[in-house]
Protein backbone atom coordinates (compact mmCIF):
# COMPACT_ATOMS: atom_id res chain seq x y z
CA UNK A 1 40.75 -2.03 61.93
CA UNK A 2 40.96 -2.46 58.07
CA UNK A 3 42.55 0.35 56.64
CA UNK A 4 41.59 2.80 54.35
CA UNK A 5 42.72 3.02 50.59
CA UNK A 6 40.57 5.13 49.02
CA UNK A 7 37.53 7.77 50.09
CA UNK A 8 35.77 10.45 48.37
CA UNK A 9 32.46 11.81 48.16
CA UNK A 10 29.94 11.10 45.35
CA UNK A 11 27.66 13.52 44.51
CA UNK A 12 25.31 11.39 42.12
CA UNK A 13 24.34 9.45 44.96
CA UNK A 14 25.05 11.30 47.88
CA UNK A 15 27.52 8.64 49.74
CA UNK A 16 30.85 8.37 51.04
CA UNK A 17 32.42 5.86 49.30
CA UNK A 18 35.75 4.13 50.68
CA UNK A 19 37.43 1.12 49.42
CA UNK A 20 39.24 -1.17 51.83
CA UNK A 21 42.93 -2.80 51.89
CA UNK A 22 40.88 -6.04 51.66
CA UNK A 23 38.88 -4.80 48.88
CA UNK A 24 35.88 -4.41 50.67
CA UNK A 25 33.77 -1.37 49.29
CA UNK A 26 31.60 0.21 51.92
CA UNK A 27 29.42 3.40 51.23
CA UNK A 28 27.57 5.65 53.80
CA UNK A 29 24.65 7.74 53.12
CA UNK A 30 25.05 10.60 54.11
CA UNK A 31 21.37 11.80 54.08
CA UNK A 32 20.41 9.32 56.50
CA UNK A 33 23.47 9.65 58.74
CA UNK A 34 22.07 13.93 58.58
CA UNK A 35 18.87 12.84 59.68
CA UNK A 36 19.77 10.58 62.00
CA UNK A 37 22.23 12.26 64.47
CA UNK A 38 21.99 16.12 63.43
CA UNK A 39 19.69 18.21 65.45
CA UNK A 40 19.77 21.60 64.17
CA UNK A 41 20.76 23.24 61.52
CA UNK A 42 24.46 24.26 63.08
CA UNK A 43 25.46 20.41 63.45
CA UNK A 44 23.96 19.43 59.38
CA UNK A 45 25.80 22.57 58.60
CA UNK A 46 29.47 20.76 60.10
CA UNK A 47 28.59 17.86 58.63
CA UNK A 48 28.50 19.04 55.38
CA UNK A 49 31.09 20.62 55.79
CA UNK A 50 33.17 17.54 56.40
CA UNK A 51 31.35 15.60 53.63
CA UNK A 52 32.41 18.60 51.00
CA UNK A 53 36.01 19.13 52.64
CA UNK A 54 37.03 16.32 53.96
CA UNK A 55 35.60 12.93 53.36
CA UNK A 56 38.02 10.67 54.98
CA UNK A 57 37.78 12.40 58.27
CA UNK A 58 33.91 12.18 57.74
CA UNK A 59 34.00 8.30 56.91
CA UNK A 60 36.61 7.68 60.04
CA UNK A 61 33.86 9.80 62.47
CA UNK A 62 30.95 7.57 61.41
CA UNK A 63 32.97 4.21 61.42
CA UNK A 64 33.68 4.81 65.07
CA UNK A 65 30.51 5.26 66.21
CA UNK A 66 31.10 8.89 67.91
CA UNK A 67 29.40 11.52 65.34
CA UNK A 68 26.96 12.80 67.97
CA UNK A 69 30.03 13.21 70.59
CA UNK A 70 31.62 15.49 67.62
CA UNK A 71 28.51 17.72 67.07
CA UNK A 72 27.90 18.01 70.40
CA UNK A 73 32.16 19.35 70.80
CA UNK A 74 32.27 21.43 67.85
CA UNK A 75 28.81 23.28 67.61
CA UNK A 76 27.26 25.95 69.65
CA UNK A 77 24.14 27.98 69.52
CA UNK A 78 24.50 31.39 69.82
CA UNK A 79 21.21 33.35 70.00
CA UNK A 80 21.28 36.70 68.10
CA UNK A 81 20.87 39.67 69.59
């Protein structure tokens, strides 16, 4: 896998941005990666978390393919009482 130079989040166009050793530039929306995989409010919520916080770790998730095995591993619904 190519690696990673450079990542961030833009907030003008809502994408992930990253920029390849091979100077590829590659950009993910993240709106339509939200609507996509999250279900409920819970897993949009982690997501945006990791957009916000931390973008590489975001980009990496959604390169390999696995974002709905991560939702499903890191959120719970808890009904209130």
């Amino acid at each position: 896998m190519r690696k990673i130079l450079f990542c961030e989040f833009n907030l003008d166009t809502a994408c992930v941005e990253l920029r390849m050793d091979d100077g590829t530039l590659l950009s993910i929306n993240c709106t339509a990666v939200e609507n996509e995989v999250a279900n409920s409010m819970y897993q949009q919520s982690e997501l945006d978390w990791l957009i916000y916080n931390d973008p590489l770790a975001y980009a990496k998730l959604i390169l390999n393919g696995t974002p709905e095995l991560y939702l499903k591993a890191v959120t719970q619904k808890t009904p209130l009482d």
